[in-house]
N, C-alpha and C. Protein backbone atom coordinates (compact mmCIF):
# COMPACT_ATOMS: atom_id res chain seq x y z
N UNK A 1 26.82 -16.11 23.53
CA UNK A 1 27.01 -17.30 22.70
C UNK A 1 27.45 -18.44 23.59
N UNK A 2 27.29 -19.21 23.05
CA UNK A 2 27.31 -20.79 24.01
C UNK A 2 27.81 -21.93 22.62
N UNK A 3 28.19 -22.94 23.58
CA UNK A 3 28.50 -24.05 22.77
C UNK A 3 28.12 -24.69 21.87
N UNK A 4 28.02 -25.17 20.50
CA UNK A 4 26.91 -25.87 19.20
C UNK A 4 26.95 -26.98 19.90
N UNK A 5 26.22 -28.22 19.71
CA UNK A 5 26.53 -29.87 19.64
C UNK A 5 26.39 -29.81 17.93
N UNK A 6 27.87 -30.49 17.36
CA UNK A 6 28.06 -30.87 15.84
C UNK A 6 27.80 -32.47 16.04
N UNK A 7 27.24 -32.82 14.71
CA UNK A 7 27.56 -34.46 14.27
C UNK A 7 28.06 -34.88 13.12
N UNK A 8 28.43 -36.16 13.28
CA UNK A 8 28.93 -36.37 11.78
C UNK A 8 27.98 -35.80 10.62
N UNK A 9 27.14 -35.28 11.41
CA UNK A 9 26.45 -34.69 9.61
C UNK A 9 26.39 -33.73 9.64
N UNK A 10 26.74 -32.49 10.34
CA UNK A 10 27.09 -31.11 10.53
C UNK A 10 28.39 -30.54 10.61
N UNK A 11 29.16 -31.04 10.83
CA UNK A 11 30.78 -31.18 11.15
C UNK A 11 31.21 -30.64 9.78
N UNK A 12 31.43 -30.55 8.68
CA UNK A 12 31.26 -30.13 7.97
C UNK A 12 31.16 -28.73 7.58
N UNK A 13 29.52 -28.11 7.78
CA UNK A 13 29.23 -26.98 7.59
C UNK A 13 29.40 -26.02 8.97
N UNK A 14 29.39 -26.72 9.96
CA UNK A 14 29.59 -26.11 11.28
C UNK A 14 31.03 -25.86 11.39
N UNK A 15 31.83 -26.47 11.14
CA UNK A 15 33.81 -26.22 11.63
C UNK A 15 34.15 -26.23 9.98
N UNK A 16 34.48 -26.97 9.47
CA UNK A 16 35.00 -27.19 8.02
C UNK A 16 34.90 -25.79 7.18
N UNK A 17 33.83 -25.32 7.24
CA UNK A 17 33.24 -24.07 6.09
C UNK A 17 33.23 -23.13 6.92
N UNK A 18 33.28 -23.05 8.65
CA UNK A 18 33.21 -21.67 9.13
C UNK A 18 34.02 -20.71 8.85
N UNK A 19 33.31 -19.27 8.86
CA UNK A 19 34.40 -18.25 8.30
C UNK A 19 35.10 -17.75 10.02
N UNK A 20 34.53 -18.27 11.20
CA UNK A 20 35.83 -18.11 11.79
C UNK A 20 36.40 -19.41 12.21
N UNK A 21 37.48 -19.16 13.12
CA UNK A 21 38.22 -20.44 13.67
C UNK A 21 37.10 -20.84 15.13
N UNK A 22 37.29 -22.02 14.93
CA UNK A 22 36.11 -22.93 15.49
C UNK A 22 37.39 -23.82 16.51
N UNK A 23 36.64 -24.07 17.88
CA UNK A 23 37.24 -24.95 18.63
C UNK A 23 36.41 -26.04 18.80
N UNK A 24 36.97 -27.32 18.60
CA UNK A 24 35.60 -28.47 19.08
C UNK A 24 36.35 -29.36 20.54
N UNK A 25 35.92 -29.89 20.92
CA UNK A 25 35.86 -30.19 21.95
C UNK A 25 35.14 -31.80 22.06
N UNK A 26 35.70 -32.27 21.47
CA UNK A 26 35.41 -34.15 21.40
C UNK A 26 35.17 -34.66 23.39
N UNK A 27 34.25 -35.19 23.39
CA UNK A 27 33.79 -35.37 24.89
C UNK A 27 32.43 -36.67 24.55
N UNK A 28 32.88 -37.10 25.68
CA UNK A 28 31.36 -37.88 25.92
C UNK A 28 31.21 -38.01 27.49
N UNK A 29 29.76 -38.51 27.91
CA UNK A 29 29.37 -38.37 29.34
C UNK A 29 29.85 -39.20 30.35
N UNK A 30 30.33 -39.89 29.85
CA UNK A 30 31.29 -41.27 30.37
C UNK A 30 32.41 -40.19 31.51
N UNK A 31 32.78 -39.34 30.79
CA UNK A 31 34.82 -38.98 30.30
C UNK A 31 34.47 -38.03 31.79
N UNK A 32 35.07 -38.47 33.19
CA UNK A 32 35.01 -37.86 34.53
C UNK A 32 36.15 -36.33 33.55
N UNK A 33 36.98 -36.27 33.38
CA UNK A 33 37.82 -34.89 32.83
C UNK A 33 37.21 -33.92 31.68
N UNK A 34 36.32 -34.69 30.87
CA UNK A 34 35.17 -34.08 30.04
C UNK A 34 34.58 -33.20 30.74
N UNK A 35 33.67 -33.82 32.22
CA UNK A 35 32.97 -32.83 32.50
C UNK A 35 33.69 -31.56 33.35
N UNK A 36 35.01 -31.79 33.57
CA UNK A 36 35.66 -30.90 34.07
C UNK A 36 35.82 -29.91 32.95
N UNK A 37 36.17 -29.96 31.96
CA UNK A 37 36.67 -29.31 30.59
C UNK A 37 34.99 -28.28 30.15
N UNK A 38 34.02 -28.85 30.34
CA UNK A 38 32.73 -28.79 29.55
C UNK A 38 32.81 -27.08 30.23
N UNK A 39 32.71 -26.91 31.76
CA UNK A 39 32.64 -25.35 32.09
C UNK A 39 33.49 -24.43 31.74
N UNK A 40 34.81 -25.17 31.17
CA UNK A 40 35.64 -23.81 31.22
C UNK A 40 35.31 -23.65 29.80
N UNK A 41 34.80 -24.85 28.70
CA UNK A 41 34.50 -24.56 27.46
C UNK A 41 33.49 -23.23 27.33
N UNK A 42 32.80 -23.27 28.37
CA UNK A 42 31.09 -22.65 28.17
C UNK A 42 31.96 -21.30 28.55
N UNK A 43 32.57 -21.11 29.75
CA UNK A 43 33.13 -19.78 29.61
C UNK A 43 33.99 -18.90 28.45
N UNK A 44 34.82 -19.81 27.78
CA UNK A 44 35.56 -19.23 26.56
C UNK A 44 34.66 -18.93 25.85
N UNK A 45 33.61 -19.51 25.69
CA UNK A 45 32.84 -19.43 24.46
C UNK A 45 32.25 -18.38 24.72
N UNK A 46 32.15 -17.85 25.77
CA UNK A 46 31.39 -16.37 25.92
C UNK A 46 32.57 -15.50 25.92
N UNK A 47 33.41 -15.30 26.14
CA UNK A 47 34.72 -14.28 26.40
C UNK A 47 34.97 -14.59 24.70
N UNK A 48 34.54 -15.11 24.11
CA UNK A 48 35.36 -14.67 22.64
C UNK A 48 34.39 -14.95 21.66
N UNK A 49 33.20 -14.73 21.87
CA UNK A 49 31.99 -14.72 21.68
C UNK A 49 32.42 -13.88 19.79
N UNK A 50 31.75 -14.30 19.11
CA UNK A 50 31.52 -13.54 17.43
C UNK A 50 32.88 -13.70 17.25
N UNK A 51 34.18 -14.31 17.99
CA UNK A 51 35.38 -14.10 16.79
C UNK A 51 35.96 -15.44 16.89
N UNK A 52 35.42 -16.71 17.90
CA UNK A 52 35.14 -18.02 17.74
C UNK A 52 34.65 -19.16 17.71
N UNK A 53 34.00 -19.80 17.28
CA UNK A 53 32.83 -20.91 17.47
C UNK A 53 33.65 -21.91 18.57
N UNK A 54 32.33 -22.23 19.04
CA UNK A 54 32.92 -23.67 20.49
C UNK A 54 31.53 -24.43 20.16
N UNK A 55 32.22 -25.79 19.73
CA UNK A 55 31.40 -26.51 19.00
C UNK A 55 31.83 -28.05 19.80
N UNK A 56 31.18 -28.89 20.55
CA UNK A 56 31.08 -30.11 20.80
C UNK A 56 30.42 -31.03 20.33
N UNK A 57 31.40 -32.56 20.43
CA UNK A 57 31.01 -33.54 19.90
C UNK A 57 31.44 -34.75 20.59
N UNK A 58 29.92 -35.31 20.90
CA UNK A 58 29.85 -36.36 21.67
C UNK A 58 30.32 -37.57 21.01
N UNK A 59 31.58 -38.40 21.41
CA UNK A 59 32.38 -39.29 20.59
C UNK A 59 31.23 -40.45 20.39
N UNK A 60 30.21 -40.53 21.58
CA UNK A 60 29.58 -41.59 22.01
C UNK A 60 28.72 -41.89 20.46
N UNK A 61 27.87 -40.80 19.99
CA UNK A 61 26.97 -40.22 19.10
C UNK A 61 27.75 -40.14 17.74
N UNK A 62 28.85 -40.10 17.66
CA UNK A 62 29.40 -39.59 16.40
C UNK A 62 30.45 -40.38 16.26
N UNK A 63 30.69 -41.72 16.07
CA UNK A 63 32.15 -42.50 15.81
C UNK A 63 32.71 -42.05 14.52
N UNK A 64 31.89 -41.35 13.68
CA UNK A 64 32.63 -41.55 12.38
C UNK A 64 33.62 -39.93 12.58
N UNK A 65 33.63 -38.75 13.47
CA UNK A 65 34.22 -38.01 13.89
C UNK A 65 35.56 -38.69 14.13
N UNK A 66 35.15 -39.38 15.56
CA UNK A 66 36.36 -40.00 16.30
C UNK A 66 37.10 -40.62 15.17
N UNK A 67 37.06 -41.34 14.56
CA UNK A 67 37.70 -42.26 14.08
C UNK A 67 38.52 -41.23 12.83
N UNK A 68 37.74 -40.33 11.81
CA UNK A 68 38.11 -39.30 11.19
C UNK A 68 39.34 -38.70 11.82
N UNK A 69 38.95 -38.27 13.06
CA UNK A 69 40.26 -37.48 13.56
C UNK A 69 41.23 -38.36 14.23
N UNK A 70 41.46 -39.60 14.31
CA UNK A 70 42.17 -40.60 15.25
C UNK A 70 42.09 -39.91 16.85
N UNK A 71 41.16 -39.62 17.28
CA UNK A 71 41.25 -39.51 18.49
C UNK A 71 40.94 -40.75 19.63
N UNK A 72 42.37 -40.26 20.17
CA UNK A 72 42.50 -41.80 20.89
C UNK A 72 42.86 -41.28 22.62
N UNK A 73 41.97 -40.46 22.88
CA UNK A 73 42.01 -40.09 24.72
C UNK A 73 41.04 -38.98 24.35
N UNK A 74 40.17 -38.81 25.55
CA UNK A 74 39.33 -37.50 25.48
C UNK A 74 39.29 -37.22 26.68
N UNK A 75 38.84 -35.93 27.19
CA UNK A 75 38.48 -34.86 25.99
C UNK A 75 40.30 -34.87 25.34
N UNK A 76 39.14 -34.25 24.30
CA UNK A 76 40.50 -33.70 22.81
C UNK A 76 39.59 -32.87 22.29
N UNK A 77 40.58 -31.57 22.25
CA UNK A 77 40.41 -29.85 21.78
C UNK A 77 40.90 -29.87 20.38
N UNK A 78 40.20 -29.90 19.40
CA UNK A 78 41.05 -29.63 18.49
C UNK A 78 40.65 -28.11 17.84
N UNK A 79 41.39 -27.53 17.17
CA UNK A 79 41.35 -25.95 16.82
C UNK A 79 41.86 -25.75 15.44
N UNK A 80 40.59 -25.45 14.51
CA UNK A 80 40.27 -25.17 13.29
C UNK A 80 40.37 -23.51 12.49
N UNK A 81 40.97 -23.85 11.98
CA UNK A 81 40.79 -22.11 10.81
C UNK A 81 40.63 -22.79 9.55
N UNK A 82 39.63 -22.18 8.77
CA UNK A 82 40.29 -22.22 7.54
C UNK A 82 39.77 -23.47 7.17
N UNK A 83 38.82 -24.35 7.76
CA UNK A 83 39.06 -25.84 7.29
C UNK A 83 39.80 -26.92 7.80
N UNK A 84 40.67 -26.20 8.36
CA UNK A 84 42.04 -27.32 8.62
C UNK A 84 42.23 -27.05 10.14
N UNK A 85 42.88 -28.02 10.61
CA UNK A 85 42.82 -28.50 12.25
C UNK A 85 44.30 -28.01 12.38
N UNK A 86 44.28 -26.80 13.50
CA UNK A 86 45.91 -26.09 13.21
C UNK A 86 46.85 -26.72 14.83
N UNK A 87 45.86 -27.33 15.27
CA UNK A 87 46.70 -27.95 17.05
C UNK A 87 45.26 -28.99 17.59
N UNK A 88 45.99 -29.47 18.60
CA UNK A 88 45.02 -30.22 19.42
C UNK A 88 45.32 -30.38 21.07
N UNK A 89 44.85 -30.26 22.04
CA UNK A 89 45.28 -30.54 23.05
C UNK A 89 44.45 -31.76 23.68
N UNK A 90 45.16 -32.69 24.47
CA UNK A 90 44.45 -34.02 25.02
C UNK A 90 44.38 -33.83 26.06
N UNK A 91 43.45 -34.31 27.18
CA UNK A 91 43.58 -34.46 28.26
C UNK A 91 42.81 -33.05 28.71
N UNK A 92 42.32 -33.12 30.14
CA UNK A 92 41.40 -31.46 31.25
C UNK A 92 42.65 -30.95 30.87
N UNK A 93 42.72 -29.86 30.66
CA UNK A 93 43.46 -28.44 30.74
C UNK A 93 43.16 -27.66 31.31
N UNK A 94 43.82 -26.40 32.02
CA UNK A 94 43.69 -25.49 32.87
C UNK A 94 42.98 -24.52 31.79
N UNK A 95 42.39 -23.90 32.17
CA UNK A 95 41.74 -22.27 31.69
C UNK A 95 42.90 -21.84 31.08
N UNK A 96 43.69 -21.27 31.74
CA UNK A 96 45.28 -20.59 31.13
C UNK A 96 45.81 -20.99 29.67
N UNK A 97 45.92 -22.72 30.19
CA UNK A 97 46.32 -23.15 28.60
C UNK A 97 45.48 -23.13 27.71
N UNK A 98 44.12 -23.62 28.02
CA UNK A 98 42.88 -23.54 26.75
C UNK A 98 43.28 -21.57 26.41
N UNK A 99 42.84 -20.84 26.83
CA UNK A 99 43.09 -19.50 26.47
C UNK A 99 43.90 -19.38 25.73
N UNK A 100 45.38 -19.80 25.97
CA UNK A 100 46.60 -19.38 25.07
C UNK A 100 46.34 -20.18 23.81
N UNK A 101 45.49 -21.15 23.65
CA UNK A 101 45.75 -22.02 22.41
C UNK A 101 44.67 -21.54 21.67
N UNK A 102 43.71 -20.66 22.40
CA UNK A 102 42.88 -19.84 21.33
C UNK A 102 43.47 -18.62 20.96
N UNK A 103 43.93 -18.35 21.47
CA UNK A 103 44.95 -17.01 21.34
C UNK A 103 45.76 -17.03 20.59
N UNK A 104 46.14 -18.03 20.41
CA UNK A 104 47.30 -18.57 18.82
C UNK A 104 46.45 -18.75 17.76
N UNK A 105 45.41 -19.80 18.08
CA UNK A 105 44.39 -19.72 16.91
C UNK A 105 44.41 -18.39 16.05
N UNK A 106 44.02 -17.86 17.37
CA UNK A 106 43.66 -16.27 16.49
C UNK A 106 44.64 -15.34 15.68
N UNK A 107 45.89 -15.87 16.47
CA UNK A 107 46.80 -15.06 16.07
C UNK A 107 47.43 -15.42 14.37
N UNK A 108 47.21 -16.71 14.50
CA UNK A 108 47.56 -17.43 12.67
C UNK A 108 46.39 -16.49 11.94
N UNK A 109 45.06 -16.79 12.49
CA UNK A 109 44.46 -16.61 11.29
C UNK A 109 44.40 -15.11 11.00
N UNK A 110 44.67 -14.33 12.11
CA UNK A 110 45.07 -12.39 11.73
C UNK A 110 46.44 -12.78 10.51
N UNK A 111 47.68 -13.89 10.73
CA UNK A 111 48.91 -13.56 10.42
C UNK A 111 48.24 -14.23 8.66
N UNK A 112 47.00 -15.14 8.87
CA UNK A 112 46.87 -15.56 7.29
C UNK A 112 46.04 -14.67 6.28
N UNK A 113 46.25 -13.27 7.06
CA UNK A 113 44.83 -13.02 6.15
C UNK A 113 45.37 -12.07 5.14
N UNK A 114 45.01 -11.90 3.93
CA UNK A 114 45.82 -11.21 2.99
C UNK A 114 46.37 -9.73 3.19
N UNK A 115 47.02 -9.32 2.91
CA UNK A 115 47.34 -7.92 2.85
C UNK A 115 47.16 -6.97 1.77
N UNK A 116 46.45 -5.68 1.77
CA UNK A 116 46.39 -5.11 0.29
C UNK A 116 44.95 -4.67 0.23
């Protein structure tokens, strides 16, 4: 599995309605730390392949995203369960930290899921 490109007209059914937790990854070609971010995206997205979506969106292509989410520096990670945006991180991040913040992802949505 590999990365989606979402737009304001998929965003929606792609992150919003997914039944798992979805990471997006707000970037455009401009953003010199974007393209730093873009490989380690492509690697997560295979290491956690069927239990999370990695979904990008080019701010350039999609203002009505940006502006939706007030994102105001990119890249910006934001991390979805459920519909709802549960963290965000700004700025290149190391591998280590992107990992742990999917790793929490995951860990809410095991801690939200009903019992019984």
């Amino acid at each position: 599995m590999s990365t989606t490109d979402v737009t304001d007209l998929t965003f929606e059914a792609e992150v919003l309605r997914s039944e798992v937790p979805v990471v997006v990854d707000f970037w455009a070609a401009w953003c010199g730390p974007c393209r730093l971010v873009a490989p380690v995206i492509e690697e997560l997205s295979e290491e956690y392949s069927g239990r999370v979506k990695f979904v990008k969106v080019d701010t350039e292509a999609n203002p009505g995203l940006f502006e939706d989410f007030k994102v105001q520096s990119i890249p910006y990670i934001a991390f979805f369960t459920g519909g709802e945006m549960e963290n965000s991180l700004i700025g290149a991040r190391p591998k280590a930290v992107l990992r742990e913040a999917v790793e929490e992802l995951l860990a809410a949505t095991v801690d939200d899921t009903p019992q019984g």
